[in-house]
Protein backbone atom coordinates (compact mmCIF):
# COMPACT_ATOMS: atom_id res chain seq x y z
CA UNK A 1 -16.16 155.56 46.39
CA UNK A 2 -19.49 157.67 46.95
CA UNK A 3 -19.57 161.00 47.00
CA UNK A 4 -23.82 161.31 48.29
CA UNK A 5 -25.62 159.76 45.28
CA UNK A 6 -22.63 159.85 43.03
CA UNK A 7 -20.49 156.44 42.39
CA UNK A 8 -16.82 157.33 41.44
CA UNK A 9 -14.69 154.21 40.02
CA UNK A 10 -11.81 153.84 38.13
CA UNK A 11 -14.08 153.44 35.17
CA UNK A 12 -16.80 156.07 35.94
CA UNK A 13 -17.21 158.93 33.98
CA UNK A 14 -15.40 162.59 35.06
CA UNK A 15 -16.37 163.80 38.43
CA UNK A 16 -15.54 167.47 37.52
CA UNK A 17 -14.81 169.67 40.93
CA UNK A 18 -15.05 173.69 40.53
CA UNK A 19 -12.75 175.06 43.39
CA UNK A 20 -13.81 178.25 43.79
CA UNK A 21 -11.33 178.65 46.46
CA UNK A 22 -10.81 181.60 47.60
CA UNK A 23 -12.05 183.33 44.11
CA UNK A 24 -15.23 184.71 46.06
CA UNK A 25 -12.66 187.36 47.52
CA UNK A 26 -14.97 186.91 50.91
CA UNK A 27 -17.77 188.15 49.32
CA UNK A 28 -21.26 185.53 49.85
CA UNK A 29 -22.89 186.97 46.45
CA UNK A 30 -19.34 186.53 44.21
CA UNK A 31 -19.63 182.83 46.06
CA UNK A 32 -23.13 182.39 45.18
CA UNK A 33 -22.04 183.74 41.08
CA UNK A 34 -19.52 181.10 41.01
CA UNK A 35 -21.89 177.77 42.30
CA UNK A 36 -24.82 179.02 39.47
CA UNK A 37 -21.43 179.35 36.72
CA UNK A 38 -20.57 175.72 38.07
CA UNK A 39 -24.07 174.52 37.42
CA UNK A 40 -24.34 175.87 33.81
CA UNK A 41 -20.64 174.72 32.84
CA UNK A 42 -21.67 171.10 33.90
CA UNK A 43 -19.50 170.47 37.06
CA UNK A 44 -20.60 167.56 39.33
CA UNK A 45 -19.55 169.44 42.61
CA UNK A 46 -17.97 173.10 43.97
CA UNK A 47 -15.15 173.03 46.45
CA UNK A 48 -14.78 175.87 49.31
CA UNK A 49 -11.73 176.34 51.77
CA UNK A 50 -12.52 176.55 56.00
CA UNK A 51 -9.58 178.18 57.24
CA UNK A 52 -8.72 180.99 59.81
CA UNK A 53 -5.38 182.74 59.44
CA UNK A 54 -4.30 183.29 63.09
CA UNK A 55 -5.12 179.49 63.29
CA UNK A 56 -2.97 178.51 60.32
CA UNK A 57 0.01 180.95 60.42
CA UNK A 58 2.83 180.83 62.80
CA UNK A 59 4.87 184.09 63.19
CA UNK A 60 7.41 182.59 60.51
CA UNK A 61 4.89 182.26 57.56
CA UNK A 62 5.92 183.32 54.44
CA UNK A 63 4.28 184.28 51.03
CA UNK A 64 4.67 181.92 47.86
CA UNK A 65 6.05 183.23 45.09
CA UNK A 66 2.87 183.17 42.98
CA UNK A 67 1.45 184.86 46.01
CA UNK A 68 3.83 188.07 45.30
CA UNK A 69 3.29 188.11 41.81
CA UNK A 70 -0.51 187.98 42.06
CA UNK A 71 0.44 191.61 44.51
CA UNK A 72 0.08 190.40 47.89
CA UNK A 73 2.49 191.27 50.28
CA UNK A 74 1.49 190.16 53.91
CA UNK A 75 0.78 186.58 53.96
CA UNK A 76 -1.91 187.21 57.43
CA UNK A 77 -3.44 190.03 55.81
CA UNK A 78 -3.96 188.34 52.35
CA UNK A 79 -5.51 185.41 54.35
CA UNK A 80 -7.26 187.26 56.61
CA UNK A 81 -9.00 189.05 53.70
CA UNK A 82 -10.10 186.21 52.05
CA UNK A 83 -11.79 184.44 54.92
CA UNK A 84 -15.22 183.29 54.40
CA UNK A 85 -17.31 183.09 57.84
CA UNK A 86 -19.24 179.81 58.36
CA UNK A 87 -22.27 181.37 58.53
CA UNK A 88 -21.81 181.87 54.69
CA UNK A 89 -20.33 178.94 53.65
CA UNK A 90 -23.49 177.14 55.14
CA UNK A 91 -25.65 179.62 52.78
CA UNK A 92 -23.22 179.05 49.69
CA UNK A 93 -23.45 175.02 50.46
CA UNK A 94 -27.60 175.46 50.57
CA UNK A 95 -27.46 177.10 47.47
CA UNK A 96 -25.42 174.81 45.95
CA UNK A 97 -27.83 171.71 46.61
CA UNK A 98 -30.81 173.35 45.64
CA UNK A 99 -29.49 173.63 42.43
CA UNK A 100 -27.94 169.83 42.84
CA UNK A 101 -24.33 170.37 43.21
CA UNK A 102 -22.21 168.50 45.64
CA UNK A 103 -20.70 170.62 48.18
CA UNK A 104 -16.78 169.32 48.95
CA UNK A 105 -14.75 171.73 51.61
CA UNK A 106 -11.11 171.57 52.93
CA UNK A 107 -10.40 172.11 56.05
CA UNK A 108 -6.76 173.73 56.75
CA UNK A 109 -6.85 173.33 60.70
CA UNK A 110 -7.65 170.22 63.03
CA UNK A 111 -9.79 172.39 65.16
CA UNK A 112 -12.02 173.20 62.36
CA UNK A 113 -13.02 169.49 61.34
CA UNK A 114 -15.85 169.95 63.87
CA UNK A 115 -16.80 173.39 62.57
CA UNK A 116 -16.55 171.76 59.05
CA UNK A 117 -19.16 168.87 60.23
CA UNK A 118 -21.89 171.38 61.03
CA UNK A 119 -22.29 172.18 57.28
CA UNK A 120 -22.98 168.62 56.22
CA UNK A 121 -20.51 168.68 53.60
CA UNK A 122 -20.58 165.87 50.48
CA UNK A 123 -17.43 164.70 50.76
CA UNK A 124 -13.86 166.57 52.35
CA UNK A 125 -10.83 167.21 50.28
CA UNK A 126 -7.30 167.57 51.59
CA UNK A 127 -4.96 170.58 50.12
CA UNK A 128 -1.92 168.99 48.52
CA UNK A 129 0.57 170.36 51.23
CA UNK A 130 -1.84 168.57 54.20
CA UNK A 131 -0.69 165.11 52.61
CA UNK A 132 1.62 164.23 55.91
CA UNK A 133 -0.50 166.62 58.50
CA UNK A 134 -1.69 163.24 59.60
CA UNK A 135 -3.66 164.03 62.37
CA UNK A 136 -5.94 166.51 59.90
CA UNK A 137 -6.50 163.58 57.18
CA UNK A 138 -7.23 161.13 60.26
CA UNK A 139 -10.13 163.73 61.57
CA UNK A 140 -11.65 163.93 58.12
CA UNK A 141 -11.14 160.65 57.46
CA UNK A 142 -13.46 159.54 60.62
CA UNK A 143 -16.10 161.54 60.43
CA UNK A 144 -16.99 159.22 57.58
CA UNK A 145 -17.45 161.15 54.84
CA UNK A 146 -15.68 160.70 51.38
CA UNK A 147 -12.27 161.91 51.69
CA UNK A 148 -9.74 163.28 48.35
CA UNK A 149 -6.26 163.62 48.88
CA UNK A 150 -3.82 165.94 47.02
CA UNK A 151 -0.53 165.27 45.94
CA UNK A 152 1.08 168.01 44.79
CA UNK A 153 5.15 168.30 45.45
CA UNK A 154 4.58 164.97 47.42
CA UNK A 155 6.64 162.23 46.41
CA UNK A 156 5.01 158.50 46.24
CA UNK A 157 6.72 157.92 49.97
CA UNK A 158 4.78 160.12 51.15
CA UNK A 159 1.68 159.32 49.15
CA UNK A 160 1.93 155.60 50.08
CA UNK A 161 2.67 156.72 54.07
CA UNK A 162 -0.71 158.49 53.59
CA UNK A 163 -2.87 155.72 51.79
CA UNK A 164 -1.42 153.40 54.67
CA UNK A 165 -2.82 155.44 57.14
CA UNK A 166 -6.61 155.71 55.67
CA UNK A 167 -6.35 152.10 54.58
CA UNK A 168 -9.52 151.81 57.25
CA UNK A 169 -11.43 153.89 54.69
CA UNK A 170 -10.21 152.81 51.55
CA UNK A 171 -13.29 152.59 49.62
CA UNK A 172 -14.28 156.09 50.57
CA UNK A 173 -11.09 157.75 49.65
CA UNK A 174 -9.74 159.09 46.66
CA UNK A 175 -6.03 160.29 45.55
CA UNK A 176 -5.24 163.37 42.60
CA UNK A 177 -2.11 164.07 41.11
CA UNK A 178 -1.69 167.56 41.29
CA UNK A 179 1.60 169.69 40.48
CA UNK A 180 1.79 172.92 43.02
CA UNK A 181 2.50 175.49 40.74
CA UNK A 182 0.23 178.23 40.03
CA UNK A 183 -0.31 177.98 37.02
CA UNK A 184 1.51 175.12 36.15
CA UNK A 185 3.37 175.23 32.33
CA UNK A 186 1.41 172.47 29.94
CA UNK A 187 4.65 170.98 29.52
CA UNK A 188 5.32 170.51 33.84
CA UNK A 189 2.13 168.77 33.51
CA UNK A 190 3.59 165.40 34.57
CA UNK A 191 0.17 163.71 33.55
CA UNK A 192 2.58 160.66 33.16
CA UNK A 193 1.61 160.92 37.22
CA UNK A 194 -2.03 159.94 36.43
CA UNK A 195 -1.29 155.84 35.13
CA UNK A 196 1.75 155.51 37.54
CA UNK A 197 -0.71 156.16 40.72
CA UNK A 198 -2.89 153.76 39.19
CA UNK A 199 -0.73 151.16 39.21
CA UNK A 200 1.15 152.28 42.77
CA UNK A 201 -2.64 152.60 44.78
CA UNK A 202 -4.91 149.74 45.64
CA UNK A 203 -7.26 149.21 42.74
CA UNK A 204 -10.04 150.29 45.38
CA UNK A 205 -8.98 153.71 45.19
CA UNK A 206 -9.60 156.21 42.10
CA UNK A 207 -7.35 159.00 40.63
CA UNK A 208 -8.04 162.22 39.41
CA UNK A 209 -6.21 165.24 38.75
CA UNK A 210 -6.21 168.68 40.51
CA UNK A 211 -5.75 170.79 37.89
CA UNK A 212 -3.52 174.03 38.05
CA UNK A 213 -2.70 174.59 34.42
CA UNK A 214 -4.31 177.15 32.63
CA UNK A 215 -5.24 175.31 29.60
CA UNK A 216 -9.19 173.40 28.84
CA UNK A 217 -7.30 169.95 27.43
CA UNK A 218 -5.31 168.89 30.17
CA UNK A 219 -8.63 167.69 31.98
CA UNK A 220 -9.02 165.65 28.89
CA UNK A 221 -5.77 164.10 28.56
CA UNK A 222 -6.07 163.15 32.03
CA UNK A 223 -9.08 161.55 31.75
CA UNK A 224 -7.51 159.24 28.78
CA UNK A 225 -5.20 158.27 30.92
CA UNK A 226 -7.03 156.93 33.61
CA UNK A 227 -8.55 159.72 35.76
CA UNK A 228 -12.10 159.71 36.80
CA UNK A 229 -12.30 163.03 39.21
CA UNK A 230 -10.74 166.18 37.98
CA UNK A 231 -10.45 169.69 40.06
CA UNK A 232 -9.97 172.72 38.53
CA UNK A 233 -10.01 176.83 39.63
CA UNK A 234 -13.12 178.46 38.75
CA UNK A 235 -13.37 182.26 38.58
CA UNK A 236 -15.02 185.17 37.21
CA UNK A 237 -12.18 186.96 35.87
CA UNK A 238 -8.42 185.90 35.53
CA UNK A 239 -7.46 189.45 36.17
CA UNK A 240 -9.31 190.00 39.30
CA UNK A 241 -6.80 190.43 42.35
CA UNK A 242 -5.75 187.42 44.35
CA UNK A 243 -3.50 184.57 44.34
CA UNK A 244 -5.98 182.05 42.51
CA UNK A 245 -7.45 183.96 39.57
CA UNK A 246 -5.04 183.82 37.16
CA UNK A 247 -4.47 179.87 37.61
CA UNK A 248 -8.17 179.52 37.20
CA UNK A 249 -10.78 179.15 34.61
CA UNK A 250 -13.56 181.51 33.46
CA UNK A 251 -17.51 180.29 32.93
CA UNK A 252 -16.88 179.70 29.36
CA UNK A 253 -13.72 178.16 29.42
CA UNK A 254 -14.53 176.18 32.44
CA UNK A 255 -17.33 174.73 30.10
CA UNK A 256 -15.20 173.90 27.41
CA UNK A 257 -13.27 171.70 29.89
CA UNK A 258 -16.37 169.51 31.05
CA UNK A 259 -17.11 169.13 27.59
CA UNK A 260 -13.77 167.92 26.32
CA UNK A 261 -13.02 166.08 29.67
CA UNK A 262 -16.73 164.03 28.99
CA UNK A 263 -15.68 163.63 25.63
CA UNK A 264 -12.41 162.15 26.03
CA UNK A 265 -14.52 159.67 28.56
CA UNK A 266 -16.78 158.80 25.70
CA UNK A 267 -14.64 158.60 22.71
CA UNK A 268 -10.99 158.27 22.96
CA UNK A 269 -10.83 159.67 18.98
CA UNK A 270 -11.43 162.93 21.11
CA UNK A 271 -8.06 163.03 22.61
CA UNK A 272 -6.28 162.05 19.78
CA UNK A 273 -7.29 164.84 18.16
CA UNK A 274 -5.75 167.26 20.51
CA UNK A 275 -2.59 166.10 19.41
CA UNK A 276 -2.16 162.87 22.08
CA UNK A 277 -2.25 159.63 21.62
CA UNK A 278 -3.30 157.49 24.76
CA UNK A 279 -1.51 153.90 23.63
CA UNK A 280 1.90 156.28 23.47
CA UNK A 281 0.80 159.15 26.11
CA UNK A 282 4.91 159.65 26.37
CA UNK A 283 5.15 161.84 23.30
CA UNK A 284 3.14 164.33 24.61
CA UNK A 285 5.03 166.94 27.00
CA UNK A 286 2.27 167.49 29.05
CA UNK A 287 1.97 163.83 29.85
CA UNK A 288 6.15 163.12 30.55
CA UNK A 289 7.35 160.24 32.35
CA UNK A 290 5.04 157.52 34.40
CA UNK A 291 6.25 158.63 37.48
CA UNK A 292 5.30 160.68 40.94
CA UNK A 293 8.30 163.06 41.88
CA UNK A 294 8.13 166.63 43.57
CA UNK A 295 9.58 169.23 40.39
CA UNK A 296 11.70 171.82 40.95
CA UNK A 297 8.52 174.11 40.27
CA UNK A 298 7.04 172.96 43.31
CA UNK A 299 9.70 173.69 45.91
CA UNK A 300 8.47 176.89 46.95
CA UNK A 301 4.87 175.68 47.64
CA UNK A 302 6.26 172.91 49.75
CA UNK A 303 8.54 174.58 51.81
CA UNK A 304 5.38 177.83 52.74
CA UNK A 305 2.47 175.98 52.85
CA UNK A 306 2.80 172.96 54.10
CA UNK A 307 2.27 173.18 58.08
CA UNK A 308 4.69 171.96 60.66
CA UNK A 309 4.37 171.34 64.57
CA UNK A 310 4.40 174.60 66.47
CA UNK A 311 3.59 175.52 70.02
CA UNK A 312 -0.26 176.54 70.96
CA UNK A 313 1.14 177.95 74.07
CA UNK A 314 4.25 178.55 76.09
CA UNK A 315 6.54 175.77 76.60
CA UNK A 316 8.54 175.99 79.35
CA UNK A 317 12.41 174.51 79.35
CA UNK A 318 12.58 171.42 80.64
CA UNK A 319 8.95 170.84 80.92
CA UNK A 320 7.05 167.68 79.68
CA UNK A 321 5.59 168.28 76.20
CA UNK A 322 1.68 167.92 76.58
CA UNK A 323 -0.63 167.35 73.46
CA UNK A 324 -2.58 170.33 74.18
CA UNK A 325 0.34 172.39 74.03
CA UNK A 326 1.23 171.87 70.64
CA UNK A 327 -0.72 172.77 67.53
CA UNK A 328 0.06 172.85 63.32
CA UNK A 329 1.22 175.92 61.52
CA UNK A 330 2.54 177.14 58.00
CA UNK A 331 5.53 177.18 57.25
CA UNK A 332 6.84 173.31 56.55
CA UNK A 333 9.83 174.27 57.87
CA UNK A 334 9.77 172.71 61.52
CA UNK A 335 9.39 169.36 62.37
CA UNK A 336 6.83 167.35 60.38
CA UNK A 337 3.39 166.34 61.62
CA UNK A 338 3.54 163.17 61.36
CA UNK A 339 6.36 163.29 64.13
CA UNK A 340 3.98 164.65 66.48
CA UNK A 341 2.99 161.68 68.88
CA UNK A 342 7.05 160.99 68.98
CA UNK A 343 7.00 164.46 70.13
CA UNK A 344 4.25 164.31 72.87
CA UNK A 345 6.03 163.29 75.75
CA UNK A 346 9.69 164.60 74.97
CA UNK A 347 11.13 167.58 77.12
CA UNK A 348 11.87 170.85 75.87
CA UNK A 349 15.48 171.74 75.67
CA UNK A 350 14.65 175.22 75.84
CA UNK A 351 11.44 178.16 76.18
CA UNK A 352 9.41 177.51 73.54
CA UNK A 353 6.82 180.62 72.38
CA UNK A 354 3.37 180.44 71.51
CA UNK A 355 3.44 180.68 67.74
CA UNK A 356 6.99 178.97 67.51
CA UNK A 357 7.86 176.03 65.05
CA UNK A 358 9.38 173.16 66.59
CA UNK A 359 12.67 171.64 65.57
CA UNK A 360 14.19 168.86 66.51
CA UNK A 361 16.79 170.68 68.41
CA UNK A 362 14.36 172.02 70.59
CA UNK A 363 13.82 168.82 72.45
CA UNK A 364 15.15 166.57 74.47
């Protein structure tokens, strides 16, 4: 995989992602704080979000639960006040390679791809829900650009359903374990994920880690096990409002994890003595079992944010089911994306709303 000048193998070094997310809070100077704190902590690239809430949101979209503890209480509204306009993503991704750091967005809605295009971006990244919105991976997959994939609360059916369909771009795509909690405990880890993928994914594709834990090892212990990109939350204060500060990093902790993550690439001695050996990773609880299985932990993030086939506009009963009259919305609760060219054709059994999640019931 290449990522512009950067080669990423299974034996590279760390290719070390700060997602700022969403921790600008919509503000183009807090972005522009974050790239220079990535720069001087060492990370290879920064990672943005494109997404629109009205876009994104069907009428039945709900707030995670680490959502409500971070204080939000409108899931629209907290969206809508973290958008960042394109204008000033394109400003944030200029800055970011003047001072040579890859620029990596996701993209949350199909229709945004081609927005997403006009800022050049290094490479695209897919949010761990988005692993069976097949259609979105397919658009980001063809524009040609290096493509990640999350796999948080995804289970390896799902993962392998998703490396089938990108098999066409193999060598440009990468896969991260992930666990969707935010933070995630040290010991719900389930770095045992890291080795397991490795042996489950063509030997074309690297692993990594997106990392929601709050601790500056895990990178590390990751790395000894095999992963050669790692993603973490960067942000100028854990205690700033918003759902992603306190699973995030600050500048000087962020640092500390490039520097033990390059270390445990260098010198294996390194991990060991953070308490973990890498010939028996088991005994470790932040490393568990070598296997890929969605934890209890992550139920809530899979149910809310992962999107499900709504209707873009009113569906008559009894009409044909046109492509253009469907669209993909939070929450996972209706019928799955990748049903959606099984759906295209169907009748609907009833009046369908603009805004509505399908179900299977609804057609005929």
């Amino acid at each position: 995989m290449r990522i512009a000048d950067t080669t990423i193998s299974r034996s590279s070094p760390p290719y070390i992602i700060a997602e700022i997310g969403v921790n600008h809070d919509a503000q183009l100077s807090r972005a522009i704080e974050l790239i220079d704190a990535a720069a001087q902590a060492g990370a290879s690239a920064v990672k943005f979000q494109l997404f629109r809430a009205d876009m994104l949101l069907s009428r039945a979209a709900l707030l995670a639960n680490y959502q409500s503890a971070a204080g939000e209480t409108d899931p629209i509204k907290m969206l809508q006040r973290l958008e960042l306009p394109t204008s000033a993503l394109a400003e944030a991704r200029h800055h970011a390679a003047a001072i040579n750091l890859q620029f990596i967005i996701t993209v949350f809605s199909l229709p945004l791809v081609e927005q997403a295009e006009l800022l050049e971006p290094d490479a695209y990244k897919s949010a761990s829900p988005d692993i069976i919105h097949h259609p979105l991976l397919t658009a980001m997959s063809i524009t040609g650009r290096p493509l990640i994939v999350s796999t948080g609360a995804a289970n390896m059916s799902e993962i392998s359903a998703a490396a089938e369909l990108l098999q066409p771009a193999q060598s440009q795509t990468a896969f991260l374990h992930c666990v969707s909690a935010y933070p995630t405990p040290p010991d719900s880890a389930a770095l045992g994920a890291i080795p397991y993928l490795l042996d489950q994914l063509p030997v074309e594709i690297p692993v990594g880690y997106s990392d929601h834990t709050a601790e500056t090892s895990t990178g590390s212990i990751a790395v000894a096990l095999g992963a050669t990109i790692l993603e973490k939350h960067l942000t100028y204060s854990r205690t700033a409002q918003g759902p992603d500060h306190a699973a995030s990093l600050e500048p000087d902790q962020f640092a500390e994890y490039v520097s033990l993550a390059n270390a445990a690439h260098a010198d294996r001695e390194s991990v060991r003595a953070l308490g973990v050996d890498p010939d028996e990773p088991s005994a470790d609880p932040r490393v568990g079992p070598r296997t890929k299985r969605v934890l209890e932990i992550e139920q809530d993030v899979r149910n809310v944010s992962r999107q499900s086939i709504a209707a873009a506009r009113h569906i008559r009963a009894e009409s044909v089911i046109e492509a253009s009259d469907l669209c993909f919305q939070r929450p996972g609760t209706g019928l799955n994306p990748t049903s959606f060219s099984a759906t295209v054709g169907r009748r609907a059994r009833r009046t369908i709303e603009s805004g509505e999640l399908l179900a299977e019931s609804d057609l005929l």
